[in-house]
Protein backbone atom coordinates (compact mmCIF):
# COMPACT_ATOMS: atom_id res chain seq x y z
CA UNK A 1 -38.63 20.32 25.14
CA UNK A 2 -38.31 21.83 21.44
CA UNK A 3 -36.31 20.10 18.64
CA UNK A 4 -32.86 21.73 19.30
CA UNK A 5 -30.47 22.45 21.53
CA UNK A 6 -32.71 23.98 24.28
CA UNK A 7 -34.05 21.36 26.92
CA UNK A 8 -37.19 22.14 29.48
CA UNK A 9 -39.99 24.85 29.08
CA UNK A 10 -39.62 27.63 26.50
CA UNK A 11 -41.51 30.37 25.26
CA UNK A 12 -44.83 31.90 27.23
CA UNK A 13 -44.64 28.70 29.67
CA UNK A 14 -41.35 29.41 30.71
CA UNK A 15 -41.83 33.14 31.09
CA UNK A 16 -44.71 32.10 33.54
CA UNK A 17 -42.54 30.15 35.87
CA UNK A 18 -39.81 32.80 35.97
CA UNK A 19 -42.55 35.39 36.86
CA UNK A 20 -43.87 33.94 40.09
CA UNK A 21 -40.31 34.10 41.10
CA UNK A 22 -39.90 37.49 40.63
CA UNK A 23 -41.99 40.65 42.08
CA UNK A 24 -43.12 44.28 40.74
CA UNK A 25 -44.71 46.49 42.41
CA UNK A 26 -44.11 49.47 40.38
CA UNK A 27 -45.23 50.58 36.40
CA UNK A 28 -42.43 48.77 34.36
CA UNK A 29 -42.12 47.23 30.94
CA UNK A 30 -40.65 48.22 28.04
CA UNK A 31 -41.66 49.10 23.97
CA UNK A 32 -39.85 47.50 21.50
CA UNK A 33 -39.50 47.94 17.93
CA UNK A 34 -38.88 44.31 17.16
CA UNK A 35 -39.49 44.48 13.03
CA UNK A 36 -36.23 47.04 13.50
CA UNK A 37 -34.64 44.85 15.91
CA UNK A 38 -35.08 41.81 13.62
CA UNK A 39 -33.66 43.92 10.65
CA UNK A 40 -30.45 45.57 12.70
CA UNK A 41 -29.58 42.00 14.21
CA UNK A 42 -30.71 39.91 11.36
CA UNK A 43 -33.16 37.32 13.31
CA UNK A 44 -35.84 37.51 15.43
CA UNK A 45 -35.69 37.03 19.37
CA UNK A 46 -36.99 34.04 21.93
CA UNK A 47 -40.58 34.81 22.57
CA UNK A 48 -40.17 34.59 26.53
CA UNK A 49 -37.63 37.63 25.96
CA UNK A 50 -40.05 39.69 24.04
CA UNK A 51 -42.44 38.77 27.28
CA UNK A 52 -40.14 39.70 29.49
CA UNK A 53 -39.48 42.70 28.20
CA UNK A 54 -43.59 43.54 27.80
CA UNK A 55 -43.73 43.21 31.91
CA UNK A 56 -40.67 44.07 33.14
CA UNK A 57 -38.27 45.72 30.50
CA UNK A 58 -35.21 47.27 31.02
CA UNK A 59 -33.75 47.01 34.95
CA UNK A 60 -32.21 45.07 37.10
CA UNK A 61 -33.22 42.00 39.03
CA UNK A 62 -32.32 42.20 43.06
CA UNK A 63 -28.81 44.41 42.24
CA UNK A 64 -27.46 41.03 41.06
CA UNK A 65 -27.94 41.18 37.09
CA UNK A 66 -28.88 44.11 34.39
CA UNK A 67 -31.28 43.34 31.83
CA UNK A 68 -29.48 45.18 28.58
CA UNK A 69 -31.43 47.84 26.95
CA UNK A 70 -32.38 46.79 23.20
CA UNK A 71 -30.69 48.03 20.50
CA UNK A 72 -28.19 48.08 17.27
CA UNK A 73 -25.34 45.28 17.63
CA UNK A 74 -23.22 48.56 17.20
CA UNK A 75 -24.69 50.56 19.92
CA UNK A 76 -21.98 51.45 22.30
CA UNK A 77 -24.19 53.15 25.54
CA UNK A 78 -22.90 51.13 28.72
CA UNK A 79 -25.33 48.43 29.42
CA UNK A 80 -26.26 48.18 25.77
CA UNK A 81 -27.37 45.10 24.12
CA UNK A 82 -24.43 46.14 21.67
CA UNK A 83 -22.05 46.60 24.03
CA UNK A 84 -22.15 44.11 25.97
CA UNK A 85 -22.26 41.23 23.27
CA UNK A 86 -19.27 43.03 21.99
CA UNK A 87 -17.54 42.42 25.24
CA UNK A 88 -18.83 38.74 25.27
CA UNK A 89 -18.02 37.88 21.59
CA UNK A 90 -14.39 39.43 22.36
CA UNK A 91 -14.15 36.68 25.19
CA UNK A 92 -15.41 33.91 23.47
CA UNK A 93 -12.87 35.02 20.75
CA UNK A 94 -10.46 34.13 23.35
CA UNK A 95 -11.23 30.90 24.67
CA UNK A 96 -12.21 27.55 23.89
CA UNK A 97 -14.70 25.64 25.05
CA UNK A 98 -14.56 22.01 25.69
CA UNK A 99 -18.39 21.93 24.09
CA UNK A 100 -16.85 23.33 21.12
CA UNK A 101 -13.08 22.81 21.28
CA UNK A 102 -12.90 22.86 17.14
CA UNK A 103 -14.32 26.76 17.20
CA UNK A 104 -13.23 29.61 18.62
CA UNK A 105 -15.85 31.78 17.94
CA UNK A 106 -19.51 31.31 17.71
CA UNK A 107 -22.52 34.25 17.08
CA UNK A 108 -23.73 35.70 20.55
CA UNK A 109 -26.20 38.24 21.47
CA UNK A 110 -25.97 38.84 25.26
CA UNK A 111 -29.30 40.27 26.92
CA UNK A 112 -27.66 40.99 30.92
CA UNK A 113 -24.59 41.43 32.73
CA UNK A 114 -24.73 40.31 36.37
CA UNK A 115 -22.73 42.75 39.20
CA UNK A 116 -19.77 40.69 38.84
CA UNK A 117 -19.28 41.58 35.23
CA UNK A 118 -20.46 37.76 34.11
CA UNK A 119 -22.33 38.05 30.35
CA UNK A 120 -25.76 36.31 30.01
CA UNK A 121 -26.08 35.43 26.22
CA UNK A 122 -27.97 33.48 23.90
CA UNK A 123 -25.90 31.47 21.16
CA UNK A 124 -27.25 32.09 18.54
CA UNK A 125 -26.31 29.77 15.55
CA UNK A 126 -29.80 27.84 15.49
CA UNK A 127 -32.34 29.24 12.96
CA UNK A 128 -34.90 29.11 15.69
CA UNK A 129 -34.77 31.54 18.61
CA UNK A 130 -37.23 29.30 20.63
CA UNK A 131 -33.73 26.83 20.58
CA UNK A 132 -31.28 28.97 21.31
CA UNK A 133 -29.52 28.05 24.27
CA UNK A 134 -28.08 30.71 27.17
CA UNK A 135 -24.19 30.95 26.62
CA UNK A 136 -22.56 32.67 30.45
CA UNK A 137 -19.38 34.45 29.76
CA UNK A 138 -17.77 35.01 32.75
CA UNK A 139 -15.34 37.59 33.96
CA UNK A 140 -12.56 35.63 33.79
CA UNK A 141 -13.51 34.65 30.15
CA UNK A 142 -14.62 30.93 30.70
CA UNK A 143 -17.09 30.25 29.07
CA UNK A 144 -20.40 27.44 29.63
CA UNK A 145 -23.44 26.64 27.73
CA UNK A 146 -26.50 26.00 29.10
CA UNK A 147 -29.33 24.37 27.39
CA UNK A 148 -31.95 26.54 28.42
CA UNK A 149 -33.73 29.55 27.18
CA UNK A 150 -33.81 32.68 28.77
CA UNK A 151 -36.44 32.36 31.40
CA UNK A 152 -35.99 29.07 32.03
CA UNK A 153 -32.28 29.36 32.99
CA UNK A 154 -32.99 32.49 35.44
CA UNK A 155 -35.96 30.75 36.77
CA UNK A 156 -33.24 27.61 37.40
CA UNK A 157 -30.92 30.11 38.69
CA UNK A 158 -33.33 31.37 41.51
CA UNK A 159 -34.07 27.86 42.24
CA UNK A 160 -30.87 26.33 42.11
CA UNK A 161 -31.67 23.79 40.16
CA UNK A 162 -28.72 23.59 37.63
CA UNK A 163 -25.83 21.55 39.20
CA UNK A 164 -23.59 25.20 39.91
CA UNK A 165 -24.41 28.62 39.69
CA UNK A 166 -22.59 29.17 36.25
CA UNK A 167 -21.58 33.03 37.64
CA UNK A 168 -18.44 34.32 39.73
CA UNK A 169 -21.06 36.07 41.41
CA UNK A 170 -23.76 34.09 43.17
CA UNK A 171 -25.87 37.11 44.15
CA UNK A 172 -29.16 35.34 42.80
CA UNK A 173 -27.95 32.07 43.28
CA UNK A 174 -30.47 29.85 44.75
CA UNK A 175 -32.07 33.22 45.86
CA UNK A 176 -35.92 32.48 45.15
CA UNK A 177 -37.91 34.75 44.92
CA UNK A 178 -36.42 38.37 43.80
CA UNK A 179 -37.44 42.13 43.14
CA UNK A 180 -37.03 43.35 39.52
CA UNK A 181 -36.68 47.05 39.91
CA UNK A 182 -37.02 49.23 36.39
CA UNK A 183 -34.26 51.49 35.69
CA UNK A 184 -37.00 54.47 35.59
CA UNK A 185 -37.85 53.64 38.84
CA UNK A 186 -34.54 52.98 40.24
CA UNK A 187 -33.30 56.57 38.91
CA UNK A 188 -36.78 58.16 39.89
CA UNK A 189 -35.72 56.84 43.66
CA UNK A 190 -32.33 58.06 43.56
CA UNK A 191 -32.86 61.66 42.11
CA UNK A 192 -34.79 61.95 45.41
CA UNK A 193 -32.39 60.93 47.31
CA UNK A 194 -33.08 56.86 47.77
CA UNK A 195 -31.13 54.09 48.23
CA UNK A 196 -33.69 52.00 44.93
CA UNK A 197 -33.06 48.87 46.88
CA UNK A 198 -33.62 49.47 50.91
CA UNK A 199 -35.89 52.79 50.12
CA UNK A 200 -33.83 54.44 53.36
CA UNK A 201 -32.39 58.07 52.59
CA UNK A 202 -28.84 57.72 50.87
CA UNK A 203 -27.07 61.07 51.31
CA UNK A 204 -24.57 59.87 48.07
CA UNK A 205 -27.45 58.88 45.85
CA UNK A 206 -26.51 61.65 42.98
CA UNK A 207 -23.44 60.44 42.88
CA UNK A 208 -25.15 57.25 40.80
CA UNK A 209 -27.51 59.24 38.81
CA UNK A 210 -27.46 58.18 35.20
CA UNK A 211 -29.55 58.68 32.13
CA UNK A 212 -32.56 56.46 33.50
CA UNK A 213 -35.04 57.41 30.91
């Protein structure tokens, strides 16, 4: 437990436990330029994100939840790290919070955005990242904080171990253990015709080709 908000393991220990949880069998992982991400965003980032994104980078975990792809808050690709804490920042701008009923807007950086359009964030207003705590932003724009990092709170997600699954959509919800799938890989399978999650031939699989690269 670390002096702040966050409770249970953080950092390399709780990237471990989230790992065994989920599988790769495929090349994946992702560069980052974190001195620029530090300078565009103005703080660093939790250590078991920068892990996380070393093994397993940018993709999506079981079709259930899309790891954003790093980058400027003002980057407006779908899927973004910009994007889609501009989409969670306008929500929180919107509602209250009985956690924090005297503000109605705190600093977020969202890192994923499950299928059912829920926003996975950290907030942010700690001057440690190894405290800051996951904020969920649902699609209904409710919004909960949980006092766990990153890897922690998926790794409690898989497990069910918080008291509800915090998301409209309980795709991973007490799922154990799950396939990460890297969005090179998933658009490598569809541009030859694959459906990236059963591997059976999917006549319609141009019809979701994207800029997987």
């Amino acid at each position: 437990m670390t002096n702040g908000g966050v409770i249970g393991l953080t950092g390399h220990q709780a990237f471990q436990g989230l790992s065994e949880l989920l599988s790769l069998n495929h090349e994946a992982g992702d560069e980052v330029d974190w001195s620029e991400m530090q300078r565009s965003w103005g703080t660093n980032f939790p250590s078991d994100y920068k892990c996380f994104m070393s093994v397993y980078g940018v993709g999506s975990i079981s079709d259930g939840m899309d790891i954003a792809r790093p980058g400027p808050p003002r980057g407006d690709e779908s899927g973004s790290m910009g994007q889609e804490t501009a989409n969670a920042r306008l929500a929180w701008g919107l509602k209250r919070t009985p956690e924090r009923s005297g503000l109605v807007k705190l600093p977020l950086i969202a890192w994923a955005v499950t299928i059912g359009g829920d926003v996975a964030c950290w907030l942010t207003s700690g001057d440690d990242p190894e405290d800051w705590p996951v904020v969920v932003v649902r699609g209904d724009s409710t919004v909960s904080i949980q006092r766990y990092g990153m890897a922690e709170f998926l790794r409690q997600i898989l497990v069910g171990e918080l008291d509800e699954c915090p998301f409209d959509d309980a795709t991973l919800w007490r799922g154990g253990e799950q396939r990460f799938l890297h969005r090179r890989e998933r658009g490598r399978l569809i541009a030859e015709g694959f459906d990236p999650w059963t591997g059976l031939p999917d006549e319609y699989s141009d019809m979701n080709l994207e800029d997987f690269s």
